[in-house]
C-alpha atoms as a PDB file:
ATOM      1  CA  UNK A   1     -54.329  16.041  11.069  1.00  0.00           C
ATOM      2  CA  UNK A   2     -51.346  13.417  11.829  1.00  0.00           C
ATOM      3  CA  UNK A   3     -50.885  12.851  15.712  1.00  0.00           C
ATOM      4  CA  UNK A   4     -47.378  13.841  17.152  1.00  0.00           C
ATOM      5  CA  UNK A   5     -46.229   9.628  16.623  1.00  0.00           C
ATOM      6  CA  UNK A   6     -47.239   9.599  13.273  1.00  0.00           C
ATOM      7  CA  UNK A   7     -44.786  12.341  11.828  1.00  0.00           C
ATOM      8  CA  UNK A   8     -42.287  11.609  14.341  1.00  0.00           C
ATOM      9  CA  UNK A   9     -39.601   9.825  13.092  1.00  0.00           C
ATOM     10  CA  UNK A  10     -38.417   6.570  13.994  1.00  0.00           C
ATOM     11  CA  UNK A  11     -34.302   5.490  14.736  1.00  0.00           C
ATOM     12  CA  UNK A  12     -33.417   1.842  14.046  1.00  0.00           C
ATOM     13  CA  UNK A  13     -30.425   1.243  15.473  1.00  0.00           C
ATOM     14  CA  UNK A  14     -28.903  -2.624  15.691  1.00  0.00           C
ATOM     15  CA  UNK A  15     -25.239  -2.914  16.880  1.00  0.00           C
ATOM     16  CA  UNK A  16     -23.418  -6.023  16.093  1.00  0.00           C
ATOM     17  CA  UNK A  17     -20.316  -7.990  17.098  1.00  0.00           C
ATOM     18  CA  UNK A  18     -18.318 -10.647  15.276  1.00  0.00           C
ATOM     19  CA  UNK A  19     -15.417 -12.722  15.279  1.00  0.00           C
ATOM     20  CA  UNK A  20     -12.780 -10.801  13.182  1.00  0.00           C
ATOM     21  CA  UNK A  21     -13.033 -13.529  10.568  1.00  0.00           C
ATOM     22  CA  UNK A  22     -16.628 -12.611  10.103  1.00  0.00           C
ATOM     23  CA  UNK A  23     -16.277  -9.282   9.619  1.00  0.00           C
ATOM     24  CA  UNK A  24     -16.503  -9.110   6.062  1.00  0.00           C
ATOM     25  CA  UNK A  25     -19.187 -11.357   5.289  1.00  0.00           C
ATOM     26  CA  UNK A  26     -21.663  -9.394   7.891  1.00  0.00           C
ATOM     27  CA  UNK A  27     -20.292  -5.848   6.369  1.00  0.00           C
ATOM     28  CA  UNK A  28     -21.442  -7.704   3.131  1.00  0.00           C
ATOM     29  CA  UNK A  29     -24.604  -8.334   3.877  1.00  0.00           C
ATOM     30  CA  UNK A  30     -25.011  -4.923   5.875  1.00  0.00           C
ATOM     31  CA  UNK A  31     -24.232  -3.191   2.410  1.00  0.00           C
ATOM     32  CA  UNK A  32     -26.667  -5.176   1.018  1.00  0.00           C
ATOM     33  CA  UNK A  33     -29.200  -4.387   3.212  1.00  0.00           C
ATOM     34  CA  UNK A  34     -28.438  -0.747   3.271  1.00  0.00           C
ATOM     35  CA  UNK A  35     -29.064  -0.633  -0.521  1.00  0.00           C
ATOM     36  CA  UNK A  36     -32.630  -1.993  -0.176  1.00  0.00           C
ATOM     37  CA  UNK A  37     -33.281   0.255   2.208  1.00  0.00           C
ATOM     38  CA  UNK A  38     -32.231   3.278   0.789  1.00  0.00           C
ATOM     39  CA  UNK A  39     -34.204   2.363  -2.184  1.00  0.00           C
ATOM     40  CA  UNK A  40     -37.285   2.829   0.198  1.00  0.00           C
ATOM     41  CA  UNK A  41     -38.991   6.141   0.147  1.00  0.00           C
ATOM     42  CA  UNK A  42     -38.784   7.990   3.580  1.00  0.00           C
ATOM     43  CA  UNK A  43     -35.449   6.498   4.580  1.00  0.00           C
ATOM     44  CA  UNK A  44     -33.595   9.633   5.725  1.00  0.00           C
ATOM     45  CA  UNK A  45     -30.912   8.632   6.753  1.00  0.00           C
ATOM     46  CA  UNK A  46     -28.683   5.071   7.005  1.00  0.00           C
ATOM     47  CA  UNK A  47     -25.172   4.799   8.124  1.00  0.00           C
ATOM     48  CA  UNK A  48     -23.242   1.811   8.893  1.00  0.00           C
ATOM     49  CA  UNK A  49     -20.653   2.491  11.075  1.00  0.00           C
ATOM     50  CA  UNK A  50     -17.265   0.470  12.498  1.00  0.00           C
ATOM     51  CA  UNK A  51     -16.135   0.346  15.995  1.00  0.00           C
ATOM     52  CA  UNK A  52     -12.657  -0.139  16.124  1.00  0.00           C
ATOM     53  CA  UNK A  53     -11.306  -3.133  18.291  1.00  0.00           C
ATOM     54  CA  UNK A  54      -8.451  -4.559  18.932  1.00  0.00           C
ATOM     55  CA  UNK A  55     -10.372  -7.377  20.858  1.00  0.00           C
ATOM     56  CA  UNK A  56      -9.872 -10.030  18.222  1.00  0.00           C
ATOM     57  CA  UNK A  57     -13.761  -8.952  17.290  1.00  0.00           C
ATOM     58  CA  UNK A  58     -15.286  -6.775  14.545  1.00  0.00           C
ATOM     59  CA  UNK A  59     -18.078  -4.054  15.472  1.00  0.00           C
ATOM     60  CA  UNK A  60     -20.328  -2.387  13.528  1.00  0.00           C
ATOM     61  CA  UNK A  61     -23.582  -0.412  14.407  1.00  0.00           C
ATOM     62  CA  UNK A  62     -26.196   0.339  12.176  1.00  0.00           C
ATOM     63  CA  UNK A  63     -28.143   4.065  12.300  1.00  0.00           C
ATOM     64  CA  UNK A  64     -31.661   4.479   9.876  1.00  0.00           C
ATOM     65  CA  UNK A  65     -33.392   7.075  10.488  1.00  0.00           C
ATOM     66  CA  UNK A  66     -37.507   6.705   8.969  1.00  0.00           C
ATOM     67  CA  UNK A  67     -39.463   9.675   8.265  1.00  0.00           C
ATOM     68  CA  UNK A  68     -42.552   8.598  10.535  1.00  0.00           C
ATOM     69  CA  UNK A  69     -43.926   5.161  11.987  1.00  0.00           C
ATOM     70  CA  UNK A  70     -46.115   4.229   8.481  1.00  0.00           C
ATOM     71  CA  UNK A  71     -42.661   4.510   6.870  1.00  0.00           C
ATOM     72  CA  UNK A  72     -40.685   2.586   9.044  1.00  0.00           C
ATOM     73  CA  UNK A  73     -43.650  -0.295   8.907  1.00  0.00           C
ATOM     74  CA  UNK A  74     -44.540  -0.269   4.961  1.00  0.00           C
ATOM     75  CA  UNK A  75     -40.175  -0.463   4.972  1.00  0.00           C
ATOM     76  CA  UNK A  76     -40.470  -3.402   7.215  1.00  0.00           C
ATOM     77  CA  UNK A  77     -42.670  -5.270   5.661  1.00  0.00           C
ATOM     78  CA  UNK A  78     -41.327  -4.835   2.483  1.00  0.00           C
ATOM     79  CA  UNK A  79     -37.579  -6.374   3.692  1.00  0.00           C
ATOM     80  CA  UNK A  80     -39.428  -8.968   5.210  1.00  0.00           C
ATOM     81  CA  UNK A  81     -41.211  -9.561   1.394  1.00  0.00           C
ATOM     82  CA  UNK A  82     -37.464  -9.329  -0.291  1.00  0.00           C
ATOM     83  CA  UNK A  83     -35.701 -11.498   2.337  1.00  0.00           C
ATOM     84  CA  UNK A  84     -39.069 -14.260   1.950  1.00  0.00           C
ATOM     85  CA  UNK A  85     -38.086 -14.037  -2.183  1.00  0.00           C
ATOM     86  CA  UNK A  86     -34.563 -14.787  -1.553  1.00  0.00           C
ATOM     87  CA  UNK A  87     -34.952 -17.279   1.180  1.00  0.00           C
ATOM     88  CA  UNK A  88     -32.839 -15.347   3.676  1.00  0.00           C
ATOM     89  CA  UNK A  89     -33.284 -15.984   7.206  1.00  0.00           C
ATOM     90  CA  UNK A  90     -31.466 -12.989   9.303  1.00  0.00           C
ATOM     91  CA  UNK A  91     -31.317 -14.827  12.713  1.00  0.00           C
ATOM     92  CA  UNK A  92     -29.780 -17.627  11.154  1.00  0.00           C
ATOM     93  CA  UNK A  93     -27.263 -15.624   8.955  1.00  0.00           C
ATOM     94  CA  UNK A  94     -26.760 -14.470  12.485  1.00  0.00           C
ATOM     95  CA  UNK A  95     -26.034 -17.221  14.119  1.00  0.00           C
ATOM     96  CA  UNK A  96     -24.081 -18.605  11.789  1.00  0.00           C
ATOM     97  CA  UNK A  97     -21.604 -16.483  11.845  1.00  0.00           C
ATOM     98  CA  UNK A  98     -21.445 -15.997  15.121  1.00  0.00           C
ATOM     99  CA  UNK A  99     -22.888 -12.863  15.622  1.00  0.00           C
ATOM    100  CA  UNK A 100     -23.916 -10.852  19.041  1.00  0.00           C
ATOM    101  CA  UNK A 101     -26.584  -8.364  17.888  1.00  0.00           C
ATOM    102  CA  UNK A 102     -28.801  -5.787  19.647  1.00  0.00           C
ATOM    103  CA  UNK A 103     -31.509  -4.695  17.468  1.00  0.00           C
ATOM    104  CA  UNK A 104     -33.967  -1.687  18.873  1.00  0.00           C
ATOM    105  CA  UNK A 105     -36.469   1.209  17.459  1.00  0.00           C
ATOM    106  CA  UNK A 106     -36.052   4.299  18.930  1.00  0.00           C
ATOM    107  CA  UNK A 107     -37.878   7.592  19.295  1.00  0.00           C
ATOM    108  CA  UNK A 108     -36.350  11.054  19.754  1.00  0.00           C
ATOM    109  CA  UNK A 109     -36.566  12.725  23.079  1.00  0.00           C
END
């Protein structure tokens, strides 16, 4: 019998803000990153969603919902795997572009 945590799903949800003339290079690479994960078995749900602004900045948050923890892991791992193959280093994507981002897991309550 699974525990309560292990058939519980897990949220990821990272919000991000950048310069407007960033804005389409992260929604870019957001796309791409929502079509590997939906290609992952278990991935319930993944939205990316714009903020407007008129604040000279572009904001997006994104929403994935995983059907339990081994899910959301075996998923991790496996981006982690695609992004080693393509030599694609997120935090410095990041911060090139100038990017603010908040990045958390989340449980339901």
């Amino acid at each position: 019998m699974k525990s309560d945590t292990e058939s519980r799903p897990i949220y990821r949800v990272d919000r991000f803000e950048v310069p407007l003339e960033a804005r389409d290079v992260l929604l870019e690479r957001l796309n791409v990153i929502r079509g590997l994960l939906q290609s992952i078995e278990g991935c319930r749900q993944n939205l990316v969603l714009e903020q407007p602004s008129g604040e000279g900045m572009a904001k997006f948050v994104t929403f994935v919902e995983w059907q339990n923890e081994e899910v959301f892991l075996e998923a991790k791992a496996r981006i982690a795997d695609e992004y080693r193959k393509v030599a694609f280093d997120p935090q410095a994507f990041l911060k090139q572009i100038g990017a603010k981002a908040v990045m958390a897991n989340m449980n339901a309550v």
